[in-house]
N, C-alpha and C. Protein backbone atom coordinates (compact mmCIF):
# COMPACT_ATOMS: atom_id res chain seq x y z
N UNK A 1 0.82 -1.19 0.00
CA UNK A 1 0.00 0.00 0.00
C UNK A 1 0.87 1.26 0.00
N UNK A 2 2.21 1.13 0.82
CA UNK A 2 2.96 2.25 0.77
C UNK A 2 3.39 2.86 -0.42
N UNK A 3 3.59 1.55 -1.16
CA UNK A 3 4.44 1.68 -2.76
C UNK A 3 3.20 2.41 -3.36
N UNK A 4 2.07 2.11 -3.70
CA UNK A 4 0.77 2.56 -4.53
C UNK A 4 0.84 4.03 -4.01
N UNK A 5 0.64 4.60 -2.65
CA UNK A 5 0.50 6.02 -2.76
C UNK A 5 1.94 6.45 -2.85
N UNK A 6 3.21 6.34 -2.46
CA UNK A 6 4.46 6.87 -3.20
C UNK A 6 4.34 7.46 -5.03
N UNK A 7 3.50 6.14 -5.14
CA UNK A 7 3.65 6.28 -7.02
C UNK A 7 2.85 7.42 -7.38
N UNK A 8 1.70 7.63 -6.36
CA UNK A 8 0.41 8.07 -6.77
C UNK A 8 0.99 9.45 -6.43
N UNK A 9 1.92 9.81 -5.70
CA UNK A 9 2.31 11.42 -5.18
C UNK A 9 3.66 11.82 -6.32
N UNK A 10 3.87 10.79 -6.55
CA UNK A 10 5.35 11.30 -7.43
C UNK A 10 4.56 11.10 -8.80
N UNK A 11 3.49 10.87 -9.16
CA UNK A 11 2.39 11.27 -10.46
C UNK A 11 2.27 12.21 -9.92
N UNK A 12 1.77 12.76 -9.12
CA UNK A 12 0.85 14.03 -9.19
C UNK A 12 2.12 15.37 -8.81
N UNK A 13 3.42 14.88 -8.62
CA UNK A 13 4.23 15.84 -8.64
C UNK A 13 4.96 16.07 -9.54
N UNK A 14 5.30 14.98 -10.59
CA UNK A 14 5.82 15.17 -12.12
C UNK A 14 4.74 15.60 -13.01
N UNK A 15 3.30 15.75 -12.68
CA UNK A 15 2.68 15.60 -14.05
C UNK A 15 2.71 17.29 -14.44
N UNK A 16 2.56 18.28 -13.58
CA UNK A 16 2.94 19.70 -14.35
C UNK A 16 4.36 19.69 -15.10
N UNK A 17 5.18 19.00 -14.64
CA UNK A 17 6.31 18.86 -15.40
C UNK A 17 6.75 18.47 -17.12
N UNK A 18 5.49 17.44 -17.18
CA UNK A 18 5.05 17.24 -18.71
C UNK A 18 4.08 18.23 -19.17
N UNK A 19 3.52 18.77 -18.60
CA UNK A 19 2.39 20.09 -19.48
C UNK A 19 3.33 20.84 -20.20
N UNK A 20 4.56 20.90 -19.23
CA UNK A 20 5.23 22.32 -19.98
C UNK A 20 5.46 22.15 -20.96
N UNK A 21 5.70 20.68 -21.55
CA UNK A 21 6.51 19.76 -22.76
C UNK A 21 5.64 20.30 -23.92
N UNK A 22 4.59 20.11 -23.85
CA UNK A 22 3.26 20.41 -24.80
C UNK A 22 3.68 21.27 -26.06
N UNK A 23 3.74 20.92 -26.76
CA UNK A 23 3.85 21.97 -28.17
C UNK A 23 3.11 23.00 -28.12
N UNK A 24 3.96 23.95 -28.42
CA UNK A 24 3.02 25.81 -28.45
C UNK A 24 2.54 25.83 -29.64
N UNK A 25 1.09 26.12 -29.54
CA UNK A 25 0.07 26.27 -31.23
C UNK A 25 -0.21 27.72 -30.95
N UNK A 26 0.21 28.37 -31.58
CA UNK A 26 -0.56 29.65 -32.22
C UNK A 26 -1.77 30.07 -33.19
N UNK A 27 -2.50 30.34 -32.45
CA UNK A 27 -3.89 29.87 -33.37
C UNK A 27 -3.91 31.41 -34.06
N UNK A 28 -3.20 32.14 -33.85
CA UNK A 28 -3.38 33.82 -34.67
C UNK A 28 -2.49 33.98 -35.69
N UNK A 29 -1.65 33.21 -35.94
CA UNK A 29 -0.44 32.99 -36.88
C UNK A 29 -0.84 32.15 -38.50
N UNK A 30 -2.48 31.14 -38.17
CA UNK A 30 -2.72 30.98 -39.51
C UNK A 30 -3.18 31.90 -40.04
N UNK A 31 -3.90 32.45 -39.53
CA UNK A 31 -4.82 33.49 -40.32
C UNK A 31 -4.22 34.40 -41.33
N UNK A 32 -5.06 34.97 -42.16
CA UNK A 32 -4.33 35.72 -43.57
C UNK A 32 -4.34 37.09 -42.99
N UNK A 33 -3.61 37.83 -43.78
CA UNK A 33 -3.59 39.27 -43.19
C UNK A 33 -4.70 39.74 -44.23
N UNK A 34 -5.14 41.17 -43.70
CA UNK A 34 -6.39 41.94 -44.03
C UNK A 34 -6.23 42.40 -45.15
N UNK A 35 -7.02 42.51 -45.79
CA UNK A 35 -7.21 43.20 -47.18
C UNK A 35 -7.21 44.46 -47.52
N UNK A 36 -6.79 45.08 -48.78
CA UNK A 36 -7.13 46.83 -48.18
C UNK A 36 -8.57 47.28 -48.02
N UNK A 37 -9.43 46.15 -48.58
CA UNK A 37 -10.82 47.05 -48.14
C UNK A 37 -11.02 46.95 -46.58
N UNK A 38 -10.36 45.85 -45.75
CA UNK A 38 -11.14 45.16 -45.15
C UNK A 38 -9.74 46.66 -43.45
N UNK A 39 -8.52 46.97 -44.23
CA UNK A 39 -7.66 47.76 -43.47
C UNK A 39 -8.54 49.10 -43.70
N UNK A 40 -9.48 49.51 -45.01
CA UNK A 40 -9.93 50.84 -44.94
C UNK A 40 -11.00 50.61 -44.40
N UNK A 41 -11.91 49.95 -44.36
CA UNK A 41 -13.24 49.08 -43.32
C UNK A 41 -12.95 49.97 -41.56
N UNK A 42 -11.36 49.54 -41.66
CA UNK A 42 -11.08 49.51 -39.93
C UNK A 42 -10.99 51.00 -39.86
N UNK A 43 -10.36 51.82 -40.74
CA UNK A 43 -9.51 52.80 -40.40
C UNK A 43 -10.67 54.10 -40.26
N UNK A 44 -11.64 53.61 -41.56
CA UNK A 44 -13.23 54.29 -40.90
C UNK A 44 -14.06 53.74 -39.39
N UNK A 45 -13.80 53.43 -39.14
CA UNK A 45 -14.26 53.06 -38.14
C UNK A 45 -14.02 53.35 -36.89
N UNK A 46 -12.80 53.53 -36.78
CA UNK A 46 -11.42 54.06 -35.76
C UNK A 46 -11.83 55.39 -36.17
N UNK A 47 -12.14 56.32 -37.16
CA UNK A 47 -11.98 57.36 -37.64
C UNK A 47 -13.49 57.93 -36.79
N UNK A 48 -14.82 57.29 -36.92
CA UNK A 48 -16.13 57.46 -36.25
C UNK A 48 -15.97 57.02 -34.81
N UNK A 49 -15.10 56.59 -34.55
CA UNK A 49 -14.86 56.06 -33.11
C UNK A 49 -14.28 57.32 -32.45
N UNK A 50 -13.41 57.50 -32.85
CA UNK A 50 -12.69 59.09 -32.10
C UNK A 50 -13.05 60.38 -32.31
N UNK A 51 -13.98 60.43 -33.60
CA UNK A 51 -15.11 61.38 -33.46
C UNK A 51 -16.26 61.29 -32.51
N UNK A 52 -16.56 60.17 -32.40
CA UNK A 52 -18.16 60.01 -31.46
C UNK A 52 -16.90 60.70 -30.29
N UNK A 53 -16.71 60.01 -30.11
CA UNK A 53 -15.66 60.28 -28.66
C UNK A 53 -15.28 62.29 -28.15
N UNK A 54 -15.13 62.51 -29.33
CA UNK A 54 -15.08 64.29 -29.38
C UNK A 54 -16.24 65.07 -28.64
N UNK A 55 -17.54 64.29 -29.45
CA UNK A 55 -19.20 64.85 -29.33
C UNK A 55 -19.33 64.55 -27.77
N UNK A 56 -18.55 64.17 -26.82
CA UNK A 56 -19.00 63.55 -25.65
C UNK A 56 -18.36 64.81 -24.68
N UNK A 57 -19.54 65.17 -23.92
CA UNK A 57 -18.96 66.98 -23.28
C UNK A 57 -18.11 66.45 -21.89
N UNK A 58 -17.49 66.82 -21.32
CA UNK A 58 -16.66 66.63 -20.35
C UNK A 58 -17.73 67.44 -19.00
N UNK A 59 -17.08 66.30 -18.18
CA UNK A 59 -18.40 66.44 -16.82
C UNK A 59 -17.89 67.28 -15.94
N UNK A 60 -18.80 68.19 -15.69
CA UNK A 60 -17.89 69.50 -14.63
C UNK A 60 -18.66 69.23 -13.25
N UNK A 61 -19.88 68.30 -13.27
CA UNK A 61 -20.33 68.02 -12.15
C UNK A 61 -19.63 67.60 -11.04
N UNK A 62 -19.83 67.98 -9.78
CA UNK A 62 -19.26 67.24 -8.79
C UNK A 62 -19.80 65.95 -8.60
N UNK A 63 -18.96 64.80 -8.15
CA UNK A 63 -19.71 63.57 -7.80
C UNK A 63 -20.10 62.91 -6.65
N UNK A 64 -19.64 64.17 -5.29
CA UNK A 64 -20.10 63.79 -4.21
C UNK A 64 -21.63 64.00 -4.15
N UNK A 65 -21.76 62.56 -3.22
CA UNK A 65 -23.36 62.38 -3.55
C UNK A 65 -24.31 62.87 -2.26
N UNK A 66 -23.13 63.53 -1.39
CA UNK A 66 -23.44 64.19 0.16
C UNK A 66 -23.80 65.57 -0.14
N UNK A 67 -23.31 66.25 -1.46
CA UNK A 67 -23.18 67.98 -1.78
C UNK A 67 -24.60 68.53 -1.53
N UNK A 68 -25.69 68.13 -1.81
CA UNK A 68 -26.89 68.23 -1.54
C UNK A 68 -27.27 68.92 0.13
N UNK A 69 -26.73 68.00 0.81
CA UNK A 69 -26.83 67.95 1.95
C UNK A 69 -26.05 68.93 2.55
N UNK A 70 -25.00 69.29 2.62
CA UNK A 70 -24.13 70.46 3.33
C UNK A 70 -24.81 71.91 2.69
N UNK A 71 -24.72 72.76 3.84
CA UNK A 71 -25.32 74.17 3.25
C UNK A 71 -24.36 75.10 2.76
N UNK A 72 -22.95 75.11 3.10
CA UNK A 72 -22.10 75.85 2.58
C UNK A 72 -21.03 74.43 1.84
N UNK A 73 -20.91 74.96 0.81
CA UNK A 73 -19.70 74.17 -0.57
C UNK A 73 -18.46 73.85 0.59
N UNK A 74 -17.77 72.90 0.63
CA UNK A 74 -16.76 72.51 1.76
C UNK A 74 -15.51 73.03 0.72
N UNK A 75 -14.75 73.79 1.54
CA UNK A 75 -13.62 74.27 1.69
C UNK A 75 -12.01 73.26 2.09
N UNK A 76 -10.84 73.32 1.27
CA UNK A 76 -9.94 73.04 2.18
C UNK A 76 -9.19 73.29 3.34
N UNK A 77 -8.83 72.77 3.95
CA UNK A 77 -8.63 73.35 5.77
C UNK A 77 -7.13 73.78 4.95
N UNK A 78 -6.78 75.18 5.35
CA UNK A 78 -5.48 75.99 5.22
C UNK A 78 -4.78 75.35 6.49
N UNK A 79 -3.31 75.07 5.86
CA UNK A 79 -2.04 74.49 7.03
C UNK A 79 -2.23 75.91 7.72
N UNK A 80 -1.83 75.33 9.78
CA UNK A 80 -1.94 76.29 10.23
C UNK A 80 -0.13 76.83 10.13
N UNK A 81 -0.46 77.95 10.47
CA UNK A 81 0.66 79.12 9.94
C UNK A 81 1.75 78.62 11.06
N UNK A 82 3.06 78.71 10.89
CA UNK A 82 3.85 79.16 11.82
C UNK A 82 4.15 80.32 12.45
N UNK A 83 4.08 80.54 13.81
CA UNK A 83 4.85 82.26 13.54
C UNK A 83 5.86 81.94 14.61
N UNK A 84 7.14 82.83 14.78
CA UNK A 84 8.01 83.31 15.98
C UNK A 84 7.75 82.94 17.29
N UNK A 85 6.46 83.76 17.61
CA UNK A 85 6.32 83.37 18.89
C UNK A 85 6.24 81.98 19.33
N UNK A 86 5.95 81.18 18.97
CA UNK A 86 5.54 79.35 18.79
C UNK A 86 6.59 79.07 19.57
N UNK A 87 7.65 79.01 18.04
CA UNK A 87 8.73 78.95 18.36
C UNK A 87 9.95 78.56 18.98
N UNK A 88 9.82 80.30 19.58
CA UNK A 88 10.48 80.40 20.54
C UNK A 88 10.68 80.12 21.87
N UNK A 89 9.11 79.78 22.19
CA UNK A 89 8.85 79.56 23.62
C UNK A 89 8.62 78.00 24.16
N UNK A 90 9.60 77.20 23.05
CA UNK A 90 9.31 76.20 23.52
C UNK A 90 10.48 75.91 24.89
N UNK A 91 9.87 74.47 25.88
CA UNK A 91 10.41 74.77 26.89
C UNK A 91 11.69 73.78 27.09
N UNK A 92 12.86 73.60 27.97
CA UNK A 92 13.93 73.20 27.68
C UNK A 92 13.26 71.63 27.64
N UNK A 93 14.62 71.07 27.57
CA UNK A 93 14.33 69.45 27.74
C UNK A 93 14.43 68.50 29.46
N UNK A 94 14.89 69.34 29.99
CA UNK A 94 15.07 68.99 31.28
C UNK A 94 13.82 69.41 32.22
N UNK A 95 13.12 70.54 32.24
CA UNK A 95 11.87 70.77 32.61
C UNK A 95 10.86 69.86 32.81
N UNK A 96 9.99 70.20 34.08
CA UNK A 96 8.76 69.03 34.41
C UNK A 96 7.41 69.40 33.43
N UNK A 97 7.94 69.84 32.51
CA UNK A 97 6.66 70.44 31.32
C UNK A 97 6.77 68.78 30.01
N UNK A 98 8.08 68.29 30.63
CA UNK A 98 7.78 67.19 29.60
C UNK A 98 7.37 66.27 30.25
């Protein structure tokens, strides 16, 4: 019984080892290349594609879906300022303030 699952684990640990073996098929490599009607077909198409795309207005809406709800438009909070006095008055390192 020992021998049967040994075999059965060293199958199932070689067998990704043979997938890799597998011959690579490229299935996009038979195909014929395009025709010129079939390259001017595309190039109109691409051509109405990036026009539709023009006709499309750019959204100036906000998308918070809370804006409704607040009565004044929210603002960014301004960094608070440094000044001198701050500063200066900080207290030594030896002090019972730390």
């Amino acid at each position: 019984m020992k021998l049967f699952r040994m075999a059965a684990v060293l199958a199932v640990l070689t067998t990704p080892v043979f997938a890799q073996d597998a011959p690579h098929i490229n299935l996009l490599a038979d195909q014929p290349s395009k025709t010129d009607e079939e390259k001017e077909r595309d190039a109109a198409r691409d051509k109405a594609y990036k026009e539709t795309l023009k006709k499309i207005p750019d959204a100036k809406a906000s998308n918070d879906p809370w804006g409704g709800m607040r009565t004044e438009p929210s603002k960014p909070a301004a960094p608070p300022k440094a000044s001198a006095t701050n500063t200066a008055k900080k207290p030594k390192a030896g002090t019972a303030a730390n």
